[in-house]
N, C-alpha and C. Protein backbone atom coordinates (compact mmCIF):
# COMPACT_ATOMS: atom_id res chain seq x y z
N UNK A 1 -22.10 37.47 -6.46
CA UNK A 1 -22.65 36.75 -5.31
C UNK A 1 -23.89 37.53 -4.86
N UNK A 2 -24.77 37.22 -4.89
CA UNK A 2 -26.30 37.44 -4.22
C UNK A 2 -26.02 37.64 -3.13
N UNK A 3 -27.45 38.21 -2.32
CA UNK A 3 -27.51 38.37 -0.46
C UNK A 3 -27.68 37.07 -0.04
N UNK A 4 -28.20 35.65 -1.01
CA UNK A 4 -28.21 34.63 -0.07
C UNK A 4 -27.33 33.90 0.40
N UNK A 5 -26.19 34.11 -0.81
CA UNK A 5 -24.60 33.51 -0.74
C UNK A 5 -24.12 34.16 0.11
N UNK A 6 -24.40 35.67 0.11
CA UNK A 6 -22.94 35.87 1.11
C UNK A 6 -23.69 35.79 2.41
N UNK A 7 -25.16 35.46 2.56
CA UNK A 7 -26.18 35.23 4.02
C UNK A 7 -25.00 33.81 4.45
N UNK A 8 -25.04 33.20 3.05
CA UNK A 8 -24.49 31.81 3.48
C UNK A 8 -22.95 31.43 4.00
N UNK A 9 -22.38 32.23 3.24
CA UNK A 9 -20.75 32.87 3.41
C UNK A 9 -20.71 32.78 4.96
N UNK A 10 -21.69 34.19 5.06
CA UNK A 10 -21.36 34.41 6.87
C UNK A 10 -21.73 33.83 7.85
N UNK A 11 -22.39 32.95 7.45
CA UNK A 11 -23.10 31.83 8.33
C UNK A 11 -21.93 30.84 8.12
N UNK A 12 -21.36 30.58 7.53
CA UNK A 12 -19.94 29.49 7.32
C UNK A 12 -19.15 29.88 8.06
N UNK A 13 -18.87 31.07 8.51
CA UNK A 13 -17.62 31.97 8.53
C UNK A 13 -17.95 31.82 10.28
N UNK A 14 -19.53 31.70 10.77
CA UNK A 14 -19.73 31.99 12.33
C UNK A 14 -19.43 30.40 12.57
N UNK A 15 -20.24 29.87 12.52
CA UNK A 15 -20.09 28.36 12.44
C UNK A 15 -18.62 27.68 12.60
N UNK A 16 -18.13 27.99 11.62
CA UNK A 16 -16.37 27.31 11.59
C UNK A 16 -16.06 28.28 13.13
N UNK A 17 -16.11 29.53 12.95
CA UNK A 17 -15.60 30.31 14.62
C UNK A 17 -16.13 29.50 15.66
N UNK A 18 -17.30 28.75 16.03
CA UNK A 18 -17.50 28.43 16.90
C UNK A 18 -17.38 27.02 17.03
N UNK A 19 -17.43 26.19 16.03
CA UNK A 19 -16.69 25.23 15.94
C UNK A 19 -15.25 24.88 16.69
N UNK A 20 -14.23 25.86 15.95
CA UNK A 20 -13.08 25.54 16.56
C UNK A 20 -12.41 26.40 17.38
N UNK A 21 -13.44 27.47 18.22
CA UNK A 21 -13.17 28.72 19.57
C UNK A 21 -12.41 28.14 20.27
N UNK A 22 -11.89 27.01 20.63
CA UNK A 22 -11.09 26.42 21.82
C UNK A 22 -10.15 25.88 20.66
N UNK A 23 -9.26 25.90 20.12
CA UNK A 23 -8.38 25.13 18.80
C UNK A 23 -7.34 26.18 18.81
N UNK A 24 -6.15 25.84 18.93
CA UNK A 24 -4.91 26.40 18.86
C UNK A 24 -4.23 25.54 17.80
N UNK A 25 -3.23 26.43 16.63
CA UNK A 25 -2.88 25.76 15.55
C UNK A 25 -0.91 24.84 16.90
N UNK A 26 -0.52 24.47 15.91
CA UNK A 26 0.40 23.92 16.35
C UNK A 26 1.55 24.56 16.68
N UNK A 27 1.53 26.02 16.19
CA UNK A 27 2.99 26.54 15.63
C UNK A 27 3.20 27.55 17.54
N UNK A 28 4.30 28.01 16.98
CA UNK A 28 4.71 28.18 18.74
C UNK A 28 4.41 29.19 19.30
N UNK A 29 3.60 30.47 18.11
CA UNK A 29 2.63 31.31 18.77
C UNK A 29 0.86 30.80 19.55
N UNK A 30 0.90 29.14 18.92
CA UNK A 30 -0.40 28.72 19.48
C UNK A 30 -1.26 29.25 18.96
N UNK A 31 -1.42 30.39 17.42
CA UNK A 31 -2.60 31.28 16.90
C UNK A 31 -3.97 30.26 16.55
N UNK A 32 -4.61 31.33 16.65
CA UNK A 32 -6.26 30.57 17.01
C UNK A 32 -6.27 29.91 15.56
N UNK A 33 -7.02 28.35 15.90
CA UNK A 33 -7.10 27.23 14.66
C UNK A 33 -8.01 28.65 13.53
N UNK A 34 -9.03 29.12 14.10
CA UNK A 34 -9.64 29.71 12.75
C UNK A 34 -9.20 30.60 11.61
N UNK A 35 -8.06 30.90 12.37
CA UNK A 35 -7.32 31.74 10.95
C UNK A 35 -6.99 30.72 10.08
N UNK A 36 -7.01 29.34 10.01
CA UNK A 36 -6.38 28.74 8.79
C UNK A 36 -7.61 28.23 8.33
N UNK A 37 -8.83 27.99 8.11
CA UNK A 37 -10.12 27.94 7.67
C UNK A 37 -10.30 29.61 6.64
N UNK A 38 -10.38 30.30 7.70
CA UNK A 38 -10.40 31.38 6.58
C UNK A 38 -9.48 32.32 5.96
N UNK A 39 -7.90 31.51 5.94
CA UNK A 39 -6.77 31.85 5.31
C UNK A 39 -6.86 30.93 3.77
N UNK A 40 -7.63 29.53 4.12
CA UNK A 40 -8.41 28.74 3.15
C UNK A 40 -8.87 29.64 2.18
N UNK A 41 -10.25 29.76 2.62
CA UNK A 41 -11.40 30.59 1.55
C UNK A 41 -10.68 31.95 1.05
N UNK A 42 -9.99 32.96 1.79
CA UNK A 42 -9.06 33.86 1.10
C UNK A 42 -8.48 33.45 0.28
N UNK A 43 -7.61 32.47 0.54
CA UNK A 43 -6.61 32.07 -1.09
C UNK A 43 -7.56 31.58 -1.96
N UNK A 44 -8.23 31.20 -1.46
CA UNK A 44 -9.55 30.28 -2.98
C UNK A 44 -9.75 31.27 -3.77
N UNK A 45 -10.03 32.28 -3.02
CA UNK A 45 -10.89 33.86 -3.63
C UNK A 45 -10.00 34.75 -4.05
N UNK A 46 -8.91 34.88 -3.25
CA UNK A 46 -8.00 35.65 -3.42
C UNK A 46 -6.84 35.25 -4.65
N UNK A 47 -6.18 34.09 -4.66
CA UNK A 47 -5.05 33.51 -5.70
C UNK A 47 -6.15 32.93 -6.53
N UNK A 48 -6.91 32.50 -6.78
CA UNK A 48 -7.67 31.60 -7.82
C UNK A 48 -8.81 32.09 -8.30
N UNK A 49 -9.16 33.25 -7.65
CA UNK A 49 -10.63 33.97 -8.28
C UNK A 49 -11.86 32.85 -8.01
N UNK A 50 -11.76 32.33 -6.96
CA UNK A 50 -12.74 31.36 -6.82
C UNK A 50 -13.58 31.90 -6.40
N UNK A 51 -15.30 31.88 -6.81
CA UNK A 51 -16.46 32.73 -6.59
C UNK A 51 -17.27 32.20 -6.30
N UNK A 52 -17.61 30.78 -6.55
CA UNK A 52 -18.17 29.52 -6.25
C UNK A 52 -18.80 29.41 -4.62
N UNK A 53 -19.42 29.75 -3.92
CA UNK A 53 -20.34 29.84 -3.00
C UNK A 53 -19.84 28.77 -1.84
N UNK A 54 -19.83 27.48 -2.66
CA UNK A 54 -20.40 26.39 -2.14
C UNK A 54 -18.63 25.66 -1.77
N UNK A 55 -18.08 26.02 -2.76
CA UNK A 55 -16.27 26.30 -2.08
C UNK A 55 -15.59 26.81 -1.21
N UNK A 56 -16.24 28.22 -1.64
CA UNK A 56 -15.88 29.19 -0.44
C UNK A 56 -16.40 28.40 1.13
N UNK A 57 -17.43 28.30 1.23
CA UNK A 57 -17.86 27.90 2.58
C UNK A 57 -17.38 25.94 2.64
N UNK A 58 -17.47 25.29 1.64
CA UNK A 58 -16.46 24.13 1.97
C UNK A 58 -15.10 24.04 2.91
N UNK A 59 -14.68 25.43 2.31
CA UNK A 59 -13.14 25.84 2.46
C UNK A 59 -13.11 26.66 3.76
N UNK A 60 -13.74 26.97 4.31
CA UNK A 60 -14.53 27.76 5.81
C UNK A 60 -14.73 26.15 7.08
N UNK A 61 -15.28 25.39 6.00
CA UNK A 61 -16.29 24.65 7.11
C UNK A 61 -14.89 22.74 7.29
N UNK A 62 -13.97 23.12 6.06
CA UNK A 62 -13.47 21.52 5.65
C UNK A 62 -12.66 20.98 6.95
N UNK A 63 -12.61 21.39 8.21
CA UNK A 63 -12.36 20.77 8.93
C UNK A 63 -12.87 20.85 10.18
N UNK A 64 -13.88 21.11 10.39
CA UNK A 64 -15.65 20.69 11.12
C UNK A 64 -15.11 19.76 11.62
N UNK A 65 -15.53 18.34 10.52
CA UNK A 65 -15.56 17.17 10.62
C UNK A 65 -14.67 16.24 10.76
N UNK A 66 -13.38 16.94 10.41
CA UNK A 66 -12.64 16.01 10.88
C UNK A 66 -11.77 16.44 12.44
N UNK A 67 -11.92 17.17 12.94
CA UNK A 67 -11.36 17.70 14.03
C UNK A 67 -12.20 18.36 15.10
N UNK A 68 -13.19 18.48 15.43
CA UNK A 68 -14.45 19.03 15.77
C UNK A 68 -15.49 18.02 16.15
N UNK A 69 -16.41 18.10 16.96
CA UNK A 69 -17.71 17.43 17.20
C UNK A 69 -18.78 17.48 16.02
N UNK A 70 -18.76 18.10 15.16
CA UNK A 70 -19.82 18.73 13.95
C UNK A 70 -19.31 16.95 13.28
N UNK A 71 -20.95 17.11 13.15
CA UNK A 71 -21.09 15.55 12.45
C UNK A 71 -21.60 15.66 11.26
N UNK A 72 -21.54 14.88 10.13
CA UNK A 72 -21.99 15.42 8.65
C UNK A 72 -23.84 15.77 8.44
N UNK A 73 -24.74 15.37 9.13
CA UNK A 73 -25.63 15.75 9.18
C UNK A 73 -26.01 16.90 9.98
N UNK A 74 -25.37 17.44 10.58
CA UNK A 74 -25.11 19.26 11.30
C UNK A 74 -24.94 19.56 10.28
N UNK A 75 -23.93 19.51 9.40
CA UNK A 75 -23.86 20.53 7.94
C UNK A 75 -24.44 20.24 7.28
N UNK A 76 -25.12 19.10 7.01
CA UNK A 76 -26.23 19.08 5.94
C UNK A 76 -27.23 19.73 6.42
N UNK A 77 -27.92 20.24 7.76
CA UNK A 77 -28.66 20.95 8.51
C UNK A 77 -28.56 22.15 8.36
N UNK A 78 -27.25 22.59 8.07
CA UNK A 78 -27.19 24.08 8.50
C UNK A 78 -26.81 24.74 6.92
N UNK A 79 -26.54 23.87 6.26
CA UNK A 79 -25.35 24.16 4.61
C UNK A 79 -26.08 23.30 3.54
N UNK A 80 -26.99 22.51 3.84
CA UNK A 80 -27.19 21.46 2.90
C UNK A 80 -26.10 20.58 2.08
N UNK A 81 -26.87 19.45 1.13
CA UNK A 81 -26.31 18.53 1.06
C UNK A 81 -24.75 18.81 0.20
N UNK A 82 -24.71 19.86 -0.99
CA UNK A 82 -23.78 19.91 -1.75
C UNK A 82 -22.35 20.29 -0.91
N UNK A 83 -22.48 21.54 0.04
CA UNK A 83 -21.49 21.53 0.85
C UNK A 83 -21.38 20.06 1.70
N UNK A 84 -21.98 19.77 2.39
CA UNK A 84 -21.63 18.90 3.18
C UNK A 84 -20.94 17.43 2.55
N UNK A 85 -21.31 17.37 1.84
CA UNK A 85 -20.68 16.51 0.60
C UNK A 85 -19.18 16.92 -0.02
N UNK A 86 -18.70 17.87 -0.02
CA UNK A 86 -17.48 18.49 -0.71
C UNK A 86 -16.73 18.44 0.72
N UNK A 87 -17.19 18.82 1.86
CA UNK A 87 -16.56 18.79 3.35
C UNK A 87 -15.91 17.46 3.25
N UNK A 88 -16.93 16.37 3.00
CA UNK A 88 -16.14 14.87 3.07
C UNK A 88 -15.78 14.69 2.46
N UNK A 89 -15.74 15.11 1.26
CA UNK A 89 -14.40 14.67 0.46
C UNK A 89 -13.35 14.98 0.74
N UNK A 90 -12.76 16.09 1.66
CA UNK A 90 -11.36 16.60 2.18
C UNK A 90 -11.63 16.17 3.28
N UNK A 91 -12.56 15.10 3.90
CA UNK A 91 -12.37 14.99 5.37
C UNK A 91 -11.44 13.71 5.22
N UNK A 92 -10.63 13.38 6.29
CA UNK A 92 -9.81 12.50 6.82
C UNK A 92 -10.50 11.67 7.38
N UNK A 93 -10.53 10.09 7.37
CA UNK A 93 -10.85 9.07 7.92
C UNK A 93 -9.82 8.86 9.01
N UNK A 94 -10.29 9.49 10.76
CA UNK A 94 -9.26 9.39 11.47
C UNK A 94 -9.10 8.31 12.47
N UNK A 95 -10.10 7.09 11.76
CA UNK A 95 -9.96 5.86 12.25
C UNK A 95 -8.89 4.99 11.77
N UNK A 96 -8.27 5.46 10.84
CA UNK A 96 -6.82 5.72 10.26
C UNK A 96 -5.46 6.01 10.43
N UNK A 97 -4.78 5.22 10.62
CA UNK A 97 -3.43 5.78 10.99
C UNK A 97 -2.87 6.57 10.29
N UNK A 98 -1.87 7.66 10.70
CA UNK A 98 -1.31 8.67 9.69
C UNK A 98 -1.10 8.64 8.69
N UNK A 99 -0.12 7.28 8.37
CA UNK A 99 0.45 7.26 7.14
C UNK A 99 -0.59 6.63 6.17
N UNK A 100 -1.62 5.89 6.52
CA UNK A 100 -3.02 5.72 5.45
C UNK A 100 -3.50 7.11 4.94
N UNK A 101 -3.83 7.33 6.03
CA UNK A 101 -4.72 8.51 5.80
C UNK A 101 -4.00 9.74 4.63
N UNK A 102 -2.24 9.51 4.71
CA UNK A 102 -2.04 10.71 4.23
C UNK A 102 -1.72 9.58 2.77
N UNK A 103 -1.62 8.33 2.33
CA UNK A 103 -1.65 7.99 1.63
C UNK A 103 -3.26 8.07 0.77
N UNK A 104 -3.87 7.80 1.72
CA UNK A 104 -5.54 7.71 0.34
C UNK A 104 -5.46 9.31 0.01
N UNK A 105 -5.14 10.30 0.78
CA UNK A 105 -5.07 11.75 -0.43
C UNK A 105 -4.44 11.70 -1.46
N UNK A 106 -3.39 11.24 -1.66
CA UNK A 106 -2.37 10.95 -2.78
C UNK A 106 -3.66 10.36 -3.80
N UNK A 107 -4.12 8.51 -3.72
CA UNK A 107 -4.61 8.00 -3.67
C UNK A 107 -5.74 8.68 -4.71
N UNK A 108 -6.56 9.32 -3.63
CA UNK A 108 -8.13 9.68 -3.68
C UNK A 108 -8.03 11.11 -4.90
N UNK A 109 -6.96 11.95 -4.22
CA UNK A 109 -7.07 13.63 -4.91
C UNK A 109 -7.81 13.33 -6.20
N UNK A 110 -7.12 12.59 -7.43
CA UNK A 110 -8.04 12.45 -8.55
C UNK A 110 -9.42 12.32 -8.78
N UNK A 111 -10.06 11.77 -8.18
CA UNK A 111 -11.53 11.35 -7.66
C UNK A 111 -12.27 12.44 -7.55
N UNK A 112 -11.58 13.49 -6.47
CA UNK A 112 -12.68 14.76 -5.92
C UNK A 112 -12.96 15.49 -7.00
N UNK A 113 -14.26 16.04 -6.84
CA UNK A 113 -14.80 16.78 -7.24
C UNK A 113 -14.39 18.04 -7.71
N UNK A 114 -14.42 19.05 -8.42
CA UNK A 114 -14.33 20.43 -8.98
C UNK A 114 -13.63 21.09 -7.63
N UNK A 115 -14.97 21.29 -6.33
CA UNK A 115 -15.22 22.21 -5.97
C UNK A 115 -13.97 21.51 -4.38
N UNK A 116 -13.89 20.20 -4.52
CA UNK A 116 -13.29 19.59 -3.11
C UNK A 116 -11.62 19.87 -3.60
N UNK A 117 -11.49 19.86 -5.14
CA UNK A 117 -10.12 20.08 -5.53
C UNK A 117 -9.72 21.48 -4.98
N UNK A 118 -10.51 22.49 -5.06
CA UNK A 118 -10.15 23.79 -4.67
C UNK A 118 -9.64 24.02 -3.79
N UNK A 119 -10.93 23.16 -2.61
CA UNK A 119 -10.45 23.23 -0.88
C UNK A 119 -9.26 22.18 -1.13
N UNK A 120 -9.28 21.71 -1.51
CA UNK A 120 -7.76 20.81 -1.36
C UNK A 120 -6.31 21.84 -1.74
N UNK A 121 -6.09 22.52 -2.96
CA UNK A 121 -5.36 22.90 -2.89
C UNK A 121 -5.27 24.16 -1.69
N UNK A 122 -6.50 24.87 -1.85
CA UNK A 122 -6.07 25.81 -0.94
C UNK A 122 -5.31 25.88 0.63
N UNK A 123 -5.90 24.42 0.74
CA UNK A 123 -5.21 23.67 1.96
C UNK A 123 -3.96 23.74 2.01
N UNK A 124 -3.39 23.12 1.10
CA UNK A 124 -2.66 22.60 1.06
C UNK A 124 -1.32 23.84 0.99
N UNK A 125 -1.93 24.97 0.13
CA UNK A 125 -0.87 26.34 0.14
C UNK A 125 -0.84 26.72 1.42
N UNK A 126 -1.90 27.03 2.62
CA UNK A 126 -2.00 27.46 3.85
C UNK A 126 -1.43 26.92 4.85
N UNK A 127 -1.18 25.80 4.41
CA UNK A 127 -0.16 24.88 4.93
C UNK A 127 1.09 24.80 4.90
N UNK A 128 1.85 24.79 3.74
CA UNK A 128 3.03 25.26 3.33
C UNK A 128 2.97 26.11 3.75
N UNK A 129 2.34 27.32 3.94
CA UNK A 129 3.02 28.75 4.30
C UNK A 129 3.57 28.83 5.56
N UNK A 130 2.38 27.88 6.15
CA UNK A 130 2.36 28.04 8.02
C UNK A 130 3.66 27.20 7.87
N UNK A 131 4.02 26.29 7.43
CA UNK A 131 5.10 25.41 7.85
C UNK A 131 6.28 26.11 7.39
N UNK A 132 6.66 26.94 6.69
CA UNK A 132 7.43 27.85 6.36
C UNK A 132 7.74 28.80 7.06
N UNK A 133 6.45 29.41 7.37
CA UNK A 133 6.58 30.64 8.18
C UNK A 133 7.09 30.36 9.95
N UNK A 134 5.46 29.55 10.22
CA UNK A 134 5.96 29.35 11.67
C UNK A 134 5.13 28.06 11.88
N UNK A 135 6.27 27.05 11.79
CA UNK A 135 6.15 25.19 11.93
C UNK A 135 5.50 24.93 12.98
N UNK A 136 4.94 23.91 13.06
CA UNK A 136 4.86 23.08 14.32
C UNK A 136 5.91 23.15 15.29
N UNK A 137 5.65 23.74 16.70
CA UNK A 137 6.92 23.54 17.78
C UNK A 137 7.56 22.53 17.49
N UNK A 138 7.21 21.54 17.35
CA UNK A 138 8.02 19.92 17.53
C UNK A 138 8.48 19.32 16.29
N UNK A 139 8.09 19.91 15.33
CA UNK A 139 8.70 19.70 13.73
C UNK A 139 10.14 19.87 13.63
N UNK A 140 11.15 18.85 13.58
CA UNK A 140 12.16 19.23 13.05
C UNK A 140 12.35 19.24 11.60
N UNK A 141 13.32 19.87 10.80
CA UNK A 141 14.11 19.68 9.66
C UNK A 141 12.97 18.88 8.74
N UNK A 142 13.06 17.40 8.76
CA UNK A 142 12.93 16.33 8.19
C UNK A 142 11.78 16.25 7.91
N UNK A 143 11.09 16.26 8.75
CA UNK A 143 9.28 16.48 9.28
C UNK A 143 9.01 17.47 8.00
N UNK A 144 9.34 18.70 8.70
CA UNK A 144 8.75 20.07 7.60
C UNK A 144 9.20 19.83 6.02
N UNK A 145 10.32 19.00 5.59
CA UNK A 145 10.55 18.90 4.87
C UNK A 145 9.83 17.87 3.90
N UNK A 146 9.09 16.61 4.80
CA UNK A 146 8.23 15.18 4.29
C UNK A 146 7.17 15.93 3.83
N UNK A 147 6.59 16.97 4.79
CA UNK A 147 4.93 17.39 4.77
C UNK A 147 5.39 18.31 2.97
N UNK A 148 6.08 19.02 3.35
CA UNK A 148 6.12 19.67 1.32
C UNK A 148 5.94 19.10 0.72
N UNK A 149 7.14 17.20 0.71
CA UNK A 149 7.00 16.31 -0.11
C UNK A 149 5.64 15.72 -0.53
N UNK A 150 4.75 15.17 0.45
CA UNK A 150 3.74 14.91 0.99
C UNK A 150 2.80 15.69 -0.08
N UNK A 151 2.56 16.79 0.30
CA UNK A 151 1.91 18.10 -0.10
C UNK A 151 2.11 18.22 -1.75
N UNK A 152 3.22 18.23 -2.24
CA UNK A 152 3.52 17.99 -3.31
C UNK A 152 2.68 16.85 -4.37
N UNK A 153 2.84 15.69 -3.69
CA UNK A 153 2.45 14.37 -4.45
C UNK A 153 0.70 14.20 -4.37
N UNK A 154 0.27 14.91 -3.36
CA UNK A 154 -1.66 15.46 -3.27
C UNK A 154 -1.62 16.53 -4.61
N UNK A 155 -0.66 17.34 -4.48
CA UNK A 155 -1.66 18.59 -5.52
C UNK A 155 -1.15 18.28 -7.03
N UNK A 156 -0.07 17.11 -7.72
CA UNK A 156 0.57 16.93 -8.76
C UNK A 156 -0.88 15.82 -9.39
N UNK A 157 -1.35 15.88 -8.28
CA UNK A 157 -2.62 14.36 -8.56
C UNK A 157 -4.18 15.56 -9.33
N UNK A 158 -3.57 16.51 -8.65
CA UNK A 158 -5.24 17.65 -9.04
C UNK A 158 -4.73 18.89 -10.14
N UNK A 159 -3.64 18.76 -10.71
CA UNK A 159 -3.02 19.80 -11.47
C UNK A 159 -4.00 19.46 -12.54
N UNK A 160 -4.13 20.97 -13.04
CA UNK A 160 -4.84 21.40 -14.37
C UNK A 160 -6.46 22.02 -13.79
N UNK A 161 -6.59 21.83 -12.48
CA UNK A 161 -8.08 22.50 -11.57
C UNK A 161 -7.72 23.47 -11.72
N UNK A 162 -6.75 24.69 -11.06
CA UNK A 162 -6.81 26.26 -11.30
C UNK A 162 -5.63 26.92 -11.13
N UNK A 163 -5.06 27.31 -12.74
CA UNK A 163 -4.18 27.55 -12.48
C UNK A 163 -3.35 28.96 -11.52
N UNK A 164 -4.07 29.53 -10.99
CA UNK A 164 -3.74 30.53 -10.08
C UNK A 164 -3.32 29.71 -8.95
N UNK A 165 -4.12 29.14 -8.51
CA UNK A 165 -3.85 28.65 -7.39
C UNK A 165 -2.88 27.37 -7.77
N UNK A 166 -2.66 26.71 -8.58
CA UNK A 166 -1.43 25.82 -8.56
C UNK A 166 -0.54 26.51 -8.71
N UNK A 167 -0.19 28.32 -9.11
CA UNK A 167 0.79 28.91 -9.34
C UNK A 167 1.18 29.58 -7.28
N UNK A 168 0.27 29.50 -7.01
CA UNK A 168 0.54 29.83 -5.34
C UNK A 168 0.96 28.97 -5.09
N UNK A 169 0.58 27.51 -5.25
CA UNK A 169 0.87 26.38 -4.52
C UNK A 169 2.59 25.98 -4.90
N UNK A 170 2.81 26.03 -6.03
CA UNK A 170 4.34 25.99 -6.40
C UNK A 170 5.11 27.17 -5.97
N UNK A 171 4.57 28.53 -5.97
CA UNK A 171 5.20 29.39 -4.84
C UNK A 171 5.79 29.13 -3.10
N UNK A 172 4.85 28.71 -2.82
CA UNK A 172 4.58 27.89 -1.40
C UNK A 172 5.86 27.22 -1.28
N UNK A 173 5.50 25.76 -2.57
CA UNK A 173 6.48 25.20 -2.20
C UNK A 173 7.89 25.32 -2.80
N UNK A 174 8.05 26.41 -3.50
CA UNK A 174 10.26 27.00 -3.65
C UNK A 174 10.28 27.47 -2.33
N UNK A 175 9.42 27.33 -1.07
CA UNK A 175 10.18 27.77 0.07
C UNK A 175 10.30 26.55 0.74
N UNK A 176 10.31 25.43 -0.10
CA UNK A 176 10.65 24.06 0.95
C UNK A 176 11.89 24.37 2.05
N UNK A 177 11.71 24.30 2.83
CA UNK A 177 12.97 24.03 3.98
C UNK A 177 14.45 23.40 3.59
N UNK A 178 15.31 23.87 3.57
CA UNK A 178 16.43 23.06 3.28
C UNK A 178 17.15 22.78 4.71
């Protein structure tokens, strides 16, 4: 990685912080939303050897837009077009009711790109973990148990992208909830 990537890295890394400075995750310590943005780009880098620039900061920035005021032309402003482009491909259409929305991932996963598959799985492990580790307050049993399922049937759609990280992601999930 060059000084402009990781110029760009840390400019992803401030951005997503100030993005979501007021964002509490769900779980019942309330920990600040930005640890799971860059619990993201760690596993990309960390389980998958992902080095890819434009991932890494996808995987920093992939929920801007769907949860946040940041509109896709702010990141094409600040990241240009290739990130901002890989952002929407993991963004959620939240004019959408739940169960669409979590259906077109199923749906869509095949479609994305190289670099949107990455942020997808990595998501998707950071997720499992948190729901493992420490759930949503209001998640019972059943719930924590759909989202694995859920989670499952997105990353079986992108298998053969990297296998490190599909080997985290099947780690993740032998801790399904029983």
């Amino acid at each position: 990685m060059d000084t402009s990537e990781l110029g760009l890295l840390l400019k992803a890394v401030a951005f997503a912080a100030e993005k979501h400075r007021l964002q509490k995750r769900k779980d019942v310590e309330a920990s600040p939303y930005i640890n799971h943005p860059v619990a993201v780009a760690s596993t990309l880098f960390h389980e998958g050897g992902v080095t890819d620039v434009r991932a890494l900061c996808a995987a920093l920035l992939h929920d801007t837009i769907e949860d946040t005021q940041t509109t896709p032309a702010e990141l094409e402003q600040h990241f240009g077009r290739e990130i901002k482009d890989i952002v929407l491909e993991v963004t959620d259409d939240k004019s959408l009711d739940k169960q669409a929305r979590k259906q077109l991932q199923i749906d869509h996963a095949a479609e994305l790109s190289l670099a949107a598959r990455l942020v997808k799985l990595g998501d998707k492990i950071c997720n499992l973990k948190d729901v493992a580790d420490s759930p949503p307050a209001k998640w019972d049993l059943e719930r924590r148990q759909g989202y694995f399922d859920w989670a499952k049937q997105v990353v079986d759609q992108i298998r053969g992208t990297n296998a490190g990280l599909e080997k985290a992601f099947d780690a993740a999930y032998a801790r399904r909830p029983q």
